[in-house]
N, C-alpha and C. Protein backbone atom coordinates (compact mmCIF):
# COMPACT_ATOMS: atom_id res chain seq x y z
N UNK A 1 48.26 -2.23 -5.34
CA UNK A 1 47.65 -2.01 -4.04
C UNK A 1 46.39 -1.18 -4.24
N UNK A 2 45.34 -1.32 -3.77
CA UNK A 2 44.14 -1.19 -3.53
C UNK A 2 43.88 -0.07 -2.45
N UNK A 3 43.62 1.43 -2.94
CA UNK A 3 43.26 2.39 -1.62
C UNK A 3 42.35 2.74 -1.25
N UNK A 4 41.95 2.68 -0.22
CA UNK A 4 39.82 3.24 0.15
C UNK A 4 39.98 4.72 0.20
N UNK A 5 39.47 4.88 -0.82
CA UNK A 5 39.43 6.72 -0.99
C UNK A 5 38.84 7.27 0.64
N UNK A 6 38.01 6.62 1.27
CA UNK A 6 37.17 7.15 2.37
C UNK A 6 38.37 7.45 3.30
N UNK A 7 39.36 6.75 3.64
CA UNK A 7 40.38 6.72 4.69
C UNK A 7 41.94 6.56 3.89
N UNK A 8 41.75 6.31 2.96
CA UNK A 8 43.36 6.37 2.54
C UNK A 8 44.50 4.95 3.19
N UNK A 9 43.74 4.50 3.28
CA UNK A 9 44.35 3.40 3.85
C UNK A 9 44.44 1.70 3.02
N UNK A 10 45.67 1.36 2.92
CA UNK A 10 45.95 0.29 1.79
C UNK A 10 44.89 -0.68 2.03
N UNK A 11 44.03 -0.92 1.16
CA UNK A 11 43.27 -2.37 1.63
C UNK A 11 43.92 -3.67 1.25
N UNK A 12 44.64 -4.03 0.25
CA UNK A 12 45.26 -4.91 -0.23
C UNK A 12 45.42 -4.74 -1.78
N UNK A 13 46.27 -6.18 -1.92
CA UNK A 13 46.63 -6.75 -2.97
C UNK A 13 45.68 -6.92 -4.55
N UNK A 14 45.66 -6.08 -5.16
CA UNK A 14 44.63 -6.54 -5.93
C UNK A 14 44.73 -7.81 -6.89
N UNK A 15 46.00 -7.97 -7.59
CA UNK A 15 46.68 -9.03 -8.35
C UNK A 15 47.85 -9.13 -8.52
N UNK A 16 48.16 -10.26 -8.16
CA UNK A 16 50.20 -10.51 -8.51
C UNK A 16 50.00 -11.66 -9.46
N UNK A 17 51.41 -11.94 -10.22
CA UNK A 17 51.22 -12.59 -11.16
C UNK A 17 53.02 -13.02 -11.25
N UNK A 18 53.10 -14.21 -11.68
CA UNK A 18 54.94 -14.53 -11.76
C UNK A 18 54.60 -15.80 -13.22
N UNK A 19 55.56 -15.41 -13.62
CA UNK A 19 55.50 -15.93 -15.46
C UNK A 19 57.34 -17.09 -15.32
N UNK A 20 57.62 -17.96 -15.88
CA UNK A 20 58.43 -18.25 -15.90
C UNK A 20 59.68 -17.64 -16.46
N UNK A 21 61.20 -17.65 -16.33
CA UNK A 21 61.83 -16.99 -17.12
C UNK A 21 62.00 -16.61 -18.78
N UNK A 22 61.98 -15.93 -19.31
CA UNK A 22 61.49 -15.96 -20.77
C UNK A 22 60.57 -15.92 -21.52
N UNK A 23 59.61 -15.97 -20.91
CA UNK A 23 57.77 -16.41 -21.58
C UNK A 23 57.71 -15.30 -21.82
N UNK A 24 57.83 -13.83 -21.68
CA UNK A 24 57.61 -12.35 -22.03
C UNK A 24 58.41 -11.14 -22.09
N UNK A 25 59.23 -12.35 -22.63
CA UNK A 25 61.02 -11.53 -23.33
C UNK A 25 60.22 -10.50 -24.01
N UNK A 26 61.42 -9.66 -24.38
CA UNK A 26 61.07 -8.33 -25.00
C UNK A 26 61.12 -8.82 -26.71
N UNK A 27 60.39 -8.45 -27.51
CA UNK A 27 59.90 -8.78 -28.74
C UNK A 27 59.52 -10.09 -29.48
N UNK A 28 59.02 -10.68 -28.23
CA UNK A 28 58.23 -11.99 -28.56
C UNK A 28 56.88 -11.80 -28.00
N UNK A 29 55.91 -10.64 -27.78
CA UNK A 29 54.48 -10.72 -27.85
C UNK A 29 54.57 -9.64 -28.74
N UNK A 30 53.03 -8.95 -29.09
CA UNK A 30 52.87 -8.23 -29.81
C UNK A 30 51.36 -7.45 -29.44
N UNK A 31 50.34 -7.96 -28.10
CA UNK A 31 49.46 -7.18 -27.92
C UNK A 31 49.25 -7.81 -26.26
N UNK A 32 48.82 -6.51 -25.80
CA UNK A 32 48.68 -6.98 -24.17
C UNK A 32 47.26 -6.34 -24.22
N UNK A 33 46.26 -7.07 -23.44
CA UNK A 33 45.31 -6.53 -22.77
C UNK A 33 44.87 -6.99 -21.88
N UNK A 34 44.65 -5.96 -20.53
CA UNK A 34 44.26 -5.76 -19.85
C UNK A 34 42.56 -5.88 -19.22
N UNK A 35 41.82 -6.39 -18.49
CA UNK A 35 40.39 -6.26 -18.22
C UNK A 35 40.47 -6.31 -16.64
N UNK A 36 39.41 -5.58 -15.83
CA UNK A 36 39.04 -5.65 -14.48
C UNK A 36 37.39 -5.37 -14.10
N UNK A 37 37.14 -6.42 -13.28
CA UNK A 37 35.84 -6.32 -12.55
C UNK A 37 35.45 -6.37 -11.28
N UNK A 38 34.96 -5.92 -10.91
CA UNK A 38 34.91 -6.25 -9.57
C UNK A 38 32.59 -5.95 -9.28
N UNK A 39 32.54 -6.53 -8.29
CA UNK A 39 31.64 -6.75 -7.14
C UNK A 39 31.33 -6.77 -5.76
N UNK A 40 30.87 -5.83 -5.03
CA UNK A 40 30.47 -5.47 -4.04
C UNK A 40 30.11 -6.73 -2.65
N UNK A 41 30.92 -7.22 -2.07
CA UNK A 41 30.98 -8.10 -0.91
C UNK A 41 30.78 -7.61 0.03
N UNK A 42 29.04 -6.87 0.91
CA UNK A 42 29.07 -6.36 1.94
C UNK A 42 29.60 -4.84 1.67
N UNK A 43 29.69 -4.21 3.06
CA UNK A 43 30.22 -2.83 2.88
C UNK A 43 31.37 -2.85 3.05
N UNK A 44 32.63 -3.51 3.10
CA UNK A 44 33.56 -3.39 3.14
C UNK A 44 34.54 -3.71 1.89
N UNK A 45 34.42 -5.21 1.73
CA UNK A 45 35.05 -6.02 0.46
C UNK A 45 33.90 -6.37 -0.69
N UNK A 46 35.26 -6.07 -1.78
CA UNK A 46 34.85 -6.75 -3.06
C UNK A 46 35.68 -7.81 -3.48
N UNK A 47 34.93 -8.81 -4.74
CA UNK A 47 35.59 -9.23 -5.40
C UNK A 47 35.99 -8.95 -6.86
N UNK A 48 36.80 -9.05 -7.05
CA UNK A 48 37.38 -8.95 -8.77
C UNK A 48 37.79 -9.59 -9.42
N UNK A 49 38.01 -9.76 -10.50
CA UNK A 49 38.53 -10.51 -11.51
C UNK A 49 39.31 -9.43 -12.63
N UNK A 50 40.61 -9.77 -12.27
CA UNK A 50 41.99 -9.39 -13.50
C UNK A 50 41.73 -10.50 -14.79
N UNK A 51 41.67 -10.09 -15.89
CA UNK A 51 41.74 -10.87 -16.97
C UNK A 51 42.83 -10.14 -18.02
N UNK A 52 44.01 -11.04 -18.26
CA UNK A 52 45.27 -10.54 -18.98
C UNK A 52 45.49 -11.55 -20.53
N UNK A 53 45.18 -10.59 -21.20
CA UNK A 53 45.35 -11.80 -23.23
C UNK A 53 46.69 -10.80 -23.40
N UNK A 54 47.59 -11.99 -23.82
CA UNK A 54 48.52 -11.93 -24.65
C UNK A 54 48.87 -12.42 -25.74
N UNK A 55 49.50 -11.61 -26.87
CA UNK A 55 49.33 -12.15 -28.27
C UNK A 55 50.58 -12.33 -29.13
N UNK A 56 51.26 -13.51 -29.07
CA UNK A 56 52.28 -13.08 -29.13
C UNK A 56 53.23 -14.22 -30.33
N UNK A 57 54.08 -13.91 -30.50
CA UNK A 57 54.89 -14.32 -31.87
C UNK A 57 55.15 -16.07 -31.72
């Protein structure tokens, strides 16, 4: 969840994500990373982009 420091108030969802059962069992990857961007839409909204690499066995 996404908070506007100005008011404290939830703006939304930044990224959800659902993987099938098993695809990220515990000791079958071996590196996670993480990336985020975002861009200024007006004075209110942005957009972003989540980018997730997994490296795995």
């Amino acid at each position: 969840i996404c908070i506007d420091p100005n008011d404290e108030m939830k703006a939304g969802l930044l990224a959800q994500a659902e993987s099938p059962f098993g695809v990220l069992s515990a000791g079958r990857w071996q590196h996670l990373a993480l990336t985020y961007a975002q861009q200024p839409e007006g004075k209110k909204n942005v957009h972003g982009c989540l980018t997730l690499w997994i490296c795995g066995i």
